[in-house]
C-alpha atoms as a PDB file:
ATOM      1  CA  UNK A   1     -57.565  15.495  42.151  1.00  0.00           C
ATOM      2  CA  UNK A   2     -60.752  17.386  40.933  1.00  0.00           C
ATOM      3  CA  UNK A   3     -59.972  20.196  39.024  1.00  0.00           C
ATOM      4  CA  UNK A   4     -62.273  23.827  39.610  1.00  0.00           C
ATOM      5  CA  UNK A   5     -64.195  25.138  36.678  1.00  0.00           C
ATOM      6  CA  UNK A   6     -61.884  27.305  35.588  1.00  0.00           C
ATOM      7  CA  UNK A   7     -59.054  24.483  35.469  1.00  0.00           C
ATOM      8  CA  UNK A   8     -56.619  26.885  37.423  1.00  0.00           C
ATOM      9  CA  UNK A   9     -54.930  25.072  40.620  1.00  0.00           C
ATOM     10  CA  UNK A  10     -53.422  27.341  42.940  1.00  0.00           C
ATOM     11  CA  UNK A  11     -50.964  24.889  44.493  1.00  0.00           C
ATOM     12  CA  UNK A  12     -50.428  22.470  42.192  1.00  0.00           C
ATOM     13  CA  UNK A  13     -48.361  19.012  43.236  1.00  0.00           C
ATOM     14  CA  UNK A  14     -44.762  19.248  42.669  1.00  0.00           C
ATOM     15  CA  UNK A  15     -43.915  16.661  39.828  1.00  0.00           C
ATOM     16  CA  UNK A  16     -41.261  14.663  41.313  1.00  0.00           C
ATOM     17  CA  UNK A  17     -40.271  14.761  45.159  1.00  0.00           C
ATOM     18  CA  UNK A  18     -37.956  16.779  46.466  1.00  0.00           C
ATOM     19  CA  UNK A  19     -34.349  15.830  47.224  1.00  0.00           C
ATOM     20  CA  UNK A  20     -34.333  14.670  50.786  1.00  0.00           C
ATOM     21  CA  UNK A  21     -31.653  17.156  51.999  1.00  0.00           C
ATOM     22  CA  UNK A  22     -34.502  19.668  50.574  1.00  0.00           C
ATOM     23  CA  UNK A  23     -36.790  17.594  52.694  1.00  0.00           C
ATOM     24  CA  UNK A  24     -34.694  17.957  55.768  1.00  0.00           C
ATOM     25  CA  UNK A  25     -34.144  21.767  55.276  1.00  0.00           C
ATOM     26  CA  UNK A  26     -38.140  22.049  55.255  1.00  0.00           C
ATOM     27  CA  UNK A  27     -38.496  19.733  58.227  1.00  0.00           C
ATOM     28  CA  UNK A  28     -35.856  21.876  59.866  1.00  0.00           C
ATOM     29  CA  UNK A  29     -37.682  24.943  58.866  1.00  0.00           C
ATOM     30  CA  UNK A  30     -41.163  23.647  59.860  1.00  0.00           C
ATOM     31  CA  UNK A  31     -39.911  22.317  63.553  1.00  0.00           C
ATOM     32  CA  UNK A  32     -38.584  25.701  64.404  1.00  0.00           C
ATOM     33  CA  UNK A  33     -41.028  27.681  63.284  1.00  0.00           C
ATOM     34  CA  UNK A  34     -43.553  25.264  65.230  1.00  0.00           C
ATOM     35  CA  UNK A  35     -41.287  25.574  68.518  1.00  0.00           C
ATOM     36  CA  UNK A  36     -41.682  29.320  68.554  1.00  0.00           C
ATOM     37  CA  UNK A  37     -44.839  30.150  68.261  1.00  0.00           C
ATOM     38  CA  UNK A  38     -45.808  27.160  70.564  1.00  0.00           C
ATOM     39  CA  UNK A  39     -43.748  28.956  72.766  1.00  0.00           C
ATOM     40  CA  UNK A  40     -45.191  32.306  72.232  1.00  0.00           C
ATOM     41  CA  UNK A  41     -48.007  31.039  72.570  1.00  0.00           C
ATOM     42  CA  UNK A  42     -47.858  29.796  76.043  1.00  0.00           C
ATOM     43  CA  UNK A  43     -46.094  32.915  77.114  1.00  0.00           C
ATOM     44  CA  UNK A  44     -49.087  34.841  75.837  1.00  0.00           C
ATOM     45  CA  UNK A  45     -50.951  32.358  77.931  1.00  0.00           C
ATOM     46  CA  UNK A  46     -48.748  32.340  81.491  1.00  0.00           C
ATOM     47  CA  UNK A  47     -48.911  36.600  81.295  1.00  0.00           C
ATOM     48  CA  UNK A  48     -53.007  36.358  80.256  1.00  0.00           C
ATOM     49  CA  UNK A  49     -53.346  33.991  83.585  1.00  0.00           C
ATOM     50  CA  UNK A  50     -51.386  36.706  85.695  1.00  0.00           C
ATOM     51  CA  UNK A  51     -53.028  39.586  84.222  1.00  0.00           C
ATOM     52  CA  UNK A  52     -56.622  38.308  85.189  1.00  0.00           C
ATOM     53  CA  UNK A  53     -55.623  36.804  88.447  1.00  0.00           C
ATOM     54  CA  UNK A  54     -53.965  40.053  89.601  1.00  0.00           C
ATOM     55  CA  UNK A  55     -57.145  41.733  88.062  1.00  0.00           C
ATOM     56  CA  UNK A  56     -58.982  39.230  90.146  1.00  0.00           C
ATOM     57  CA  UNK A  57     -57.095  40.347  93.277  1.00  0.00           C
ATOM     58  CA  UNK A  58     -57.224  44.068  92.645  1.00  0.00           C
ATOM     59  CA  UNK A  59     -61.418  43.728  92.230  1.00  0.00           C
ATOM     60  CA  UNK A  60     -62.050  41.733  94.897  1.00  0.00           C
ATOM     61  CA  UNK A  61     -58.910  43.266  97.259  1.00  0.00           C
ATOM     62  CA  UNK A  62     -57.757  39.299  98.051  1.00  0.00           C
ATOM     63  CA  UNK A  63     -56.766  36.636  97.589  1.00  0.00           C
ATOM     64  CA  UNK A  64     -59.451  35.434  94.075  1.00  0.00           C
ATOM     65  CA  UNK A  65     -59.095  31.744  94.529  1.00  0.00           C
ATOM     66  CA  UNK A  66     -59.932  31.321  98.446  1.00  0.00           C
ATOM     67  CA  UNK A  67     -63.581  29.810  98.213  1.00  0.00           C
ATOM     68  CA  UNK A  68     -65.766  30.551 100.552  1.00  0.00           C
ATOM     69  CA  UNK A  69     -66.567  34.323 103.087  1.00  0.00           C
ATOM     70  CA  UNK A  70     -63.799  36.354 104.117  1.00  0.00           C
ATOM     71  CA  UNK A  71     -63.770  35.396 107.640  1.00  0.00           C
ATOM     72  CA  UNK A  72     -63.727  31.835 108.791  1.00  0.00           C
ATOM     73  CA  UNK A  73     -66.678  30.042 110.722  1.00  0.00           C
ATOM     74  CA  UNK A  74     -66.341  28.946 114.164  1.00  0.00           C
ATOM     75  CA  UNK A  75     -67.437  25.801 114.914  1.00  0.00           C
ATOM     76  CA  UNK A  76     -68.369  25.406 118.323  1.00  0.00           C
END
């Protein structure tokens, strides 16, 4: 490990490794910490999708996903 000019390391390595119920109260720790903001973060996403599809619908006074004109072609 290259040490900076001033020979300060902010996070140095731990000298030995941890015990592993340590290890398991970290992993523990790390999973569920992980799990909620995954979570949170797709809730953020699922109300971000229904925000700007209902914006979609209130600008354009339908449906926003139909393709195409308002009222369908004949064909003859």
């Amino acid at each position: 490990m290259a040490v900076p000019a001033g020979g300060f390391v902010p996070n140095p390595p731990d000298p030995v490794n941890p015990d592993p119920q340590t290890l398991r109260e970290q992993w523990r720790y790390a999973t569920r910490t992980y799990a909620k903001y995954y979570s949170n973060a797709w809730g953020s996403a699922l109300l971000a999708g229904f925000f700007f599809f209902s914006l979609g619908w209130y600008i354009k006074g339908g449906n926003p996903t139909s393709g195409g004109s308002s009222s369908p072609k004949k064909k003859k």
